[in-house]
N, C-alpha and C. Protein backbone atom coordinates (compact mmCIF):
# COMPACT_ATOMS: atom_id res chain seq x y z
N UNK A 1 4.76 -12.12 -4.46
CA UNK A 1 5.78 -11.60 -5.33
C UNK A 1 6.88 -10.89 -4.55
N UNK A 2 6.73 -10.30 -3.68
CA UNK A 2 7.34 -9.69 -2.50
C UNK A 2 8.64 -10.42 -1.61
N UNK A 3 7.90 -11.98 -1.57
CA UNK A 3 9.08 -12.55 -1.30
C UNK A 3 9.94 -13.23 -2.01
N UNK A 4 9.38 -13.17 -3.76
CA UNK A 4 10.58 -13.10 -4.26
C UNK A 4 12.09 -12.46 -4.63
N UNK A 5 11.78 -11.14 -4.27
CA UNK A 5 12.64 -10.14 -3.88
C UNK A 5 13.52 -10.15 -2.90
N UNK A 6 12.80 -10.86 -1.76
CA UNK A 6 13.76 -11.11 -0.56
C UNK A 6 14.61 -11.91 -0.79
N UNK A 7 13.91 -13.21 -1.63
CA UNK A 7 14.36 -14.50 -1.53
C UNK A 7 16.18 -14.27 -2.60
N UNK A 8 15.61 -13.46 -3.77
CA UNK A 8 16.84 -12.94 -4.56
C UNK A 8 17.74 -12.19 -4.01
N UNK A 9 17.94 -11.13 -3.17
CA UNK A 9 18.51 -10.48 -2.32
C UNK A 9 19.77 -11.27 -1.51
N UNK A 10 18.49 -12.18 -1.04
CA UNK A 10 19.47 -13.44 0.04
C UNK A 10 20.50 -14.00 -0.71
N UNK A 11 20.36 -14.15 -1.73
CA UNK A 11 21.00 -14.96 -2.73
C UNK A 11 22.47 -13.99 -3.25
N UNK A 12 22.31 -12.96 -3.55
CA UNK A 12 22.88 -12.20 -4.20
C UNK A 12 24.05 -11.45 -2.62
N UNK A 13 23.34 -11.66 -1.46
CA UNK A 13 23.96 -11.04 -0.44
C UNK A 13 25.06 -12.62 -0.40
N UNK A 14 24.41 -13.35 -0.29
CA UNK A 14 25.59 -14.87 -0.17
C UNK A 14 26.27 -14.82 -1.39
N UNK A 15 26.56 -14.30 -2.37
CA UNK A 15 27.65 -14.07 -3.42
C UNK A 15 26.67 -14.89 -4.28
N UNK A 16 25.74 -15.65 -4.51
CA UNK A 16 25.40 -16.10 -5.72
C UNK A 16 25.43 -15.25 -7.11
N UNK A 17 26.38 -15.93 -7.96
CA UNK A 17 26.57 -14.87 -8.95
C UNK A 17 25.00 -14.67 -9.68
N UNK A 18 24.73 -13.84 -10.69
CA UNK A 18 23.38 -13.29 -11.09
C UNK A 18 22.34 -14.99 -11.84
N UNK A 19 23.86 -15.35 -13.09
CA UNK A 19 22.76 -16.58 -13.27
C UNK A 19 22.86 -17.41 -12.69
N UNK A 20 23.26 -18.37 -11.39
CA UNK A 20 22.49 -18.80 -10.34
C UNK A 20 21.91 -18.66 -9.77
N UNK A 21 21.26 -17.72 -9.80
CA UNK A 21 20.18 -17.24 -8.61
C UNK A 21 18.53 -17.86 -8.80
N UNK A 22 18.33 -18.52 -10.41
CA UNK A 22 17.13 -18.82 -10.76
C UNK A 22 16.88 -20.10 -10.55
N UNK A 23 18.37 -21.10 -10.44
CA UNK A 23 18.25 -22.36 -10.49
C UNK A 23 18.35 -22.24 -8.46
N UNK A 24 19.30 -21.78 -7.86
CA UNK A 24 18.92 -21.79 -6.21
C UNK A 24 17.64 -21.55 -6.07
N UNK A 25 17.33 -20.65 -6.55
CA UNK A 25 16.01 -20.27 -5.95
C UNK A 25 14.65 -21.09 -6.40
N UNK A 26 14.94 -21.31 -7.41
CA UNK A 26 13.82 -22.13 -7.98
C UNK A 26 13.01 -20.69 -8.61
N UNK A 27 12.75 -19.74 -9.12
CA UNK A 27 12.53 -18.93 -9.67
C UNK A 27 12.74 -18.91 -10.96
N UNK A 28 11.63 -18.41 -11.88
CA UNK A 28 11.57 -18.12 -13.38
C UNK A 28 12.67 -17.29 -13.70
N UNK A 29 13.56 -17.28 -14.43
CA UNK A 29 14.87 -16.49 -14.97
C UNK A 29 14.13 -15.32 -15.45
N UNK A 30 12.93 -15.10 -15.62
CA UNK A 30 12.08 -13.94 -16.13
C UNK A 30 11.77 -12.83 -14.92
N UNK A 31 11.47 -13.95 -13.80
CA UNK A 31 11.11 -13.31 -12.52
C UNK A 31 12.56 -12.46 -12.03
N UNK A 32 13.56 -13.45 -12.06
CA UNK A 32 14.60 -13.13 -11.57
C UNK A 32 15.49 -11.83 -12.52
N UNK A 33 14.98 -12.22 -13.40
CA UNK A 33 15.85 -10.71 -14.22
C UNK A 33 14.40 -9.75 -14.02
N UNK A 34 13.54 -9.68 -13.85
CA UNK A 34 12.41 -8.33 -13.69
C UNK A 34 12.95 -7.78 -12.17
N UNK A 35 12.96 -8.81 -11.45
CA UNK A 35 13.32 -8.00 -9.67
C UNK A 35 14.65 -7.70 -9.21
N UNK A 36 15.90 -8.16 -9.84
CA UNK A 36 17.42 -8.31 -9.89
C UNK A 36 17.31 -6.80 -9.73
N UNK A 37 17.32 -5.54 -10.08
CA UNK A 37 17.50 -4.48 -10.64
C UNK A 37 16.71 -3.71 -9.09
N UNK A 38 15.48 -4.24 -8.74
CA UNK A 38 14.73 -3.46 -7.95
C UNK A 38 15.40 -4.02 -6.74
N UNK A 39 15.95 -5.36 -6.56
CA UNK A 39 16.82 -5.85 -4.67
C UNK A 39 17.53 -4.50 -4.64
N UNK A 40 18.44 -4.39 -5.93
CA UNK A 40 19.56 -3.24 -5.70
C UNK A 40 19.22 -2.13 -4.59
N UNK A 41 17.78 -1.61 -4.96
CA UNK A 41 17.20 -0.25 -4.46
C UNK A 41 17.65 -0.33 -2.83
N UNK A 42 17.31 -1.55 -2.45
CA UNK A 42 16.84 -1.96 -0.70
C UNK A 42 18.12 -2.86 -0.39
N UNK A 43 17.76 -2.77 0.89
CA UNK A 43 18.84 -3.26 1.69
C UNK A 43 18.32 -4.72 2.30
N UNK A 44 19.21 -5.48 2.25
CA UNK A 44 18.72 -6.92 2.98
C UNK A 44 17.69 -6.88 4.22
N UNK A 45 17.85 -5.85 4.99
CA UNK A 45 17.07 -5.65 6.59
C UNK A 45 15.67 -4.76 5.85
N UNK A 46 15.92 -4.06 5.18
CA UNK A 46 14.40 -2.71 4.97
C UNK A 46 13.83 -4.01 3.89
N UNK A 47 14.27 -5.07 3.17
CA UNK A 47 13.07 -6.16 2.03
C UNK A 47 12.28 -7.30 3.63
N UNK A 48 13.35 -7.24 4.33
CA UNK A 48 12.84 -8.10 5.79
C UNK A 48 12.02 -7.51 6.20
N UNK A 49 11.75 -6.32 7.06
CA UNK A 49 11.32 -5.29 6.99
C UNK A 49 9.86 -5.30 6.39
N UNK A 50 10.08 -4.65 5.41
CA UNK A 50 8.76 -4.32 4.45
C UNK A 50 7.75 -5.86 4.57
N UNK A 51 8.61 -7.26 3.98
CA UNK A 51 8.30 -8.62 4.36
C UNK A 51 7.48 -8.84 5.67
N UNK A 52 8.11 -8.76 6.78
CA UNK A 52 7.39 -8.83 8.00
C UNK A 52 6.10 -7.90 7.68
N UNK A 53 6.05 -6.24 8.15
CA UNK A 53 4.97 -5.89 7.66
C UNK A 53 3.77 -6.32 6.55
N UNK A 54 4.16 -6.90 5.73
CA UNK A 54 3.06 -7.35 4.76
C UNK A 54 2.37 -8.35 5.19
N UNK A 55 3.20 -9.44 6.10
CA UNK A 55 2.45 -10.30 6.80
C UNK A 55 1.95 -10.31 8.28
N UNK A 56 2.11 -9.42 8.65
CA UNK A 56 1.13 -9.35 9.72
C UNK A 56 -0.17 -8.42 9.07
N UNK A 57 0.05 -7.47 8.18
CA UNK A 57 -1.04 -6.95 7.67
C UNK A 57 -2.43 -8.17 7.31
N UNK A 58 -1.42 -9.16 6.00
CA UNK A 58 -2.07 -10.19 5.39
C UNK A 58 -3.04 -10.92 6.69
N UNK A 59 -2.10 -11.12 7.91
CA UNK A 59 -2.61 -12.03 9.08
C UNK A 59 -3.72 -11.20 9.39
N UNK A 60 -3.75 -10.10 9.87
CA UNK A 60 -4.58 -9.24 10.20
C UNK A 60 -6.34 -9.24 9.43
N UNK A 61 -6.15 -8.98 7.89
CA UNK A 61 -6.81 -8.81 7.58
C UNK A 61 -7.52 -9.74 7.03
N UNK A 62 -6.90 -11.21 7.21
CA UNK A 62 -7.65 -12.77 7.42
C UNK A 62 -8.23 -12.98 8.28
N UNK A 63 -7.52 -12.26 9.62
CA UNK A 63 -8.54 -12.62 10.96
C UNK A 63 -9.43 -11.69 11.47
N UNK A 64 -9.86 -10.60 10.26
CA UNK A 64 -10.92 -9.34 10.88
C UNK A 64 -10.68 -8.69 11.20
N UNK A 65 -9.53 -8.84 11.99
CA UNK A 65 -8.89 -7.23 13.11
C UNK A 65 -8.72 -5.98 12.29
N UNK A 66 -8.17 -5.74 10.95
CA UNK A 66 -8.66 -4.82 9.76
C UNK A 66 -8.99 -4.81 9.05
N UNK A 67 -9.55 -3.99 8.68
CA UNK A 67 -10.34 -3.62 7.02
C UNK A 67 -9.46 -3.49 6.28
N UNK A 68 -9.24 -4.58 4.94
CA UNK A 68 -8.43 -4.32 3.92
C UNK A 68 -7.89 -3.18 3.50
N UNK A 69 -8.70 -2.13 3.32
CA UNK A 69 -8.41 -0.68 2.62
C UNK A 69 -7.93 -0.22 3.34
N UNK A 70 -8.08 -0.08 4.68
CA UNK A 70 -7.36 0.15 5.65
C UNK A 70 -5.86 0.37 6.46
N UNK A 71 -5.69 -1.51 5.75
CA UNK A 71 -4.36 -1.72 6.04
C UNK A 71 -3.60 -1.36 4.89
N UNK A 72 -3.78 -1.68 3.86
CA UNK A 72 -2.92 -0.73 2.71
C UNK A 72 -2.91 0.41 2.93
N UNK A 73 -3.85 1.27 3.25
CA UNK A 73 -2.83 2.75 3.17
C UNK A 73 -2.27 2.46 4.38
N UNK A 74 -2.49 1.99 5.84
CA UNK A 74 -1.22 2.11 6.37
C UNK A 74 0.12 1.25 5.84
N UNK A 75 0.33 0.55 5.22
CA UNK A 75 1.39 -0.53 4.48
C UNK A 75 1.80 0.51 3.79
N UNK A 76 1.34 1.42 2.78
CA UNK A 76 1.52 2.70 1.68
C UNK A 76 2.37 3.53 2.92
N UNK A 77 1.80 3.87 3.57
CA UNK A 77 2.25 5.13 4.50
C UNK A 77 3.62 4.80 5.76
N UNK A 78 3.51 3.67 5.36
CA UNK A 78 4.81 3.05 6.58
C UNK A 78 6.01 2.89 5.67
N UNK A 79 5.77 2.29 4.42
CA UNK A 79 6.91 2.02 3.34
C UNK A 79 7.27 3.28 2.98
């Protein structure tokens, strides 16, 4: 869900006006009007950002190196 946020962001940073953004993206117009409001909060680099972190966490905690519970509070405590 996370990178749908990015993915809208991108969109909205390239001038896509609001209702194109569901047909570029391929995104539910439901999805896209629930997260439209929350891109605002963040900046194109801190949704990259946060993005990267979630997936090395995700990688991480597929390949053992952490304990799930683990890596969320650090993911909690870094965001």
């Amino acid at each position: 869900q996370f990178r749908s946020l990015l993915v809208i962001k991108e969109l909205t940073e390239k001038g896509s006006p609001y209702g194109d953004i569901a047909k570029k993206s391929g995104l539910h117009p439901f999805v896209v009007k629930k997260n439209y409001d929350i891109c605002r909060q963040f900046s194109l680099s801190q949704l990259k950002k946060i993005y990267q972190k979630i997936f090395l966490i995700d990688s991480n905690i597929k390949t053992g190196r952490v304990d799930p519970e683990t890596a969320l509070d650090l993911l909690v405590s870094e965001i």
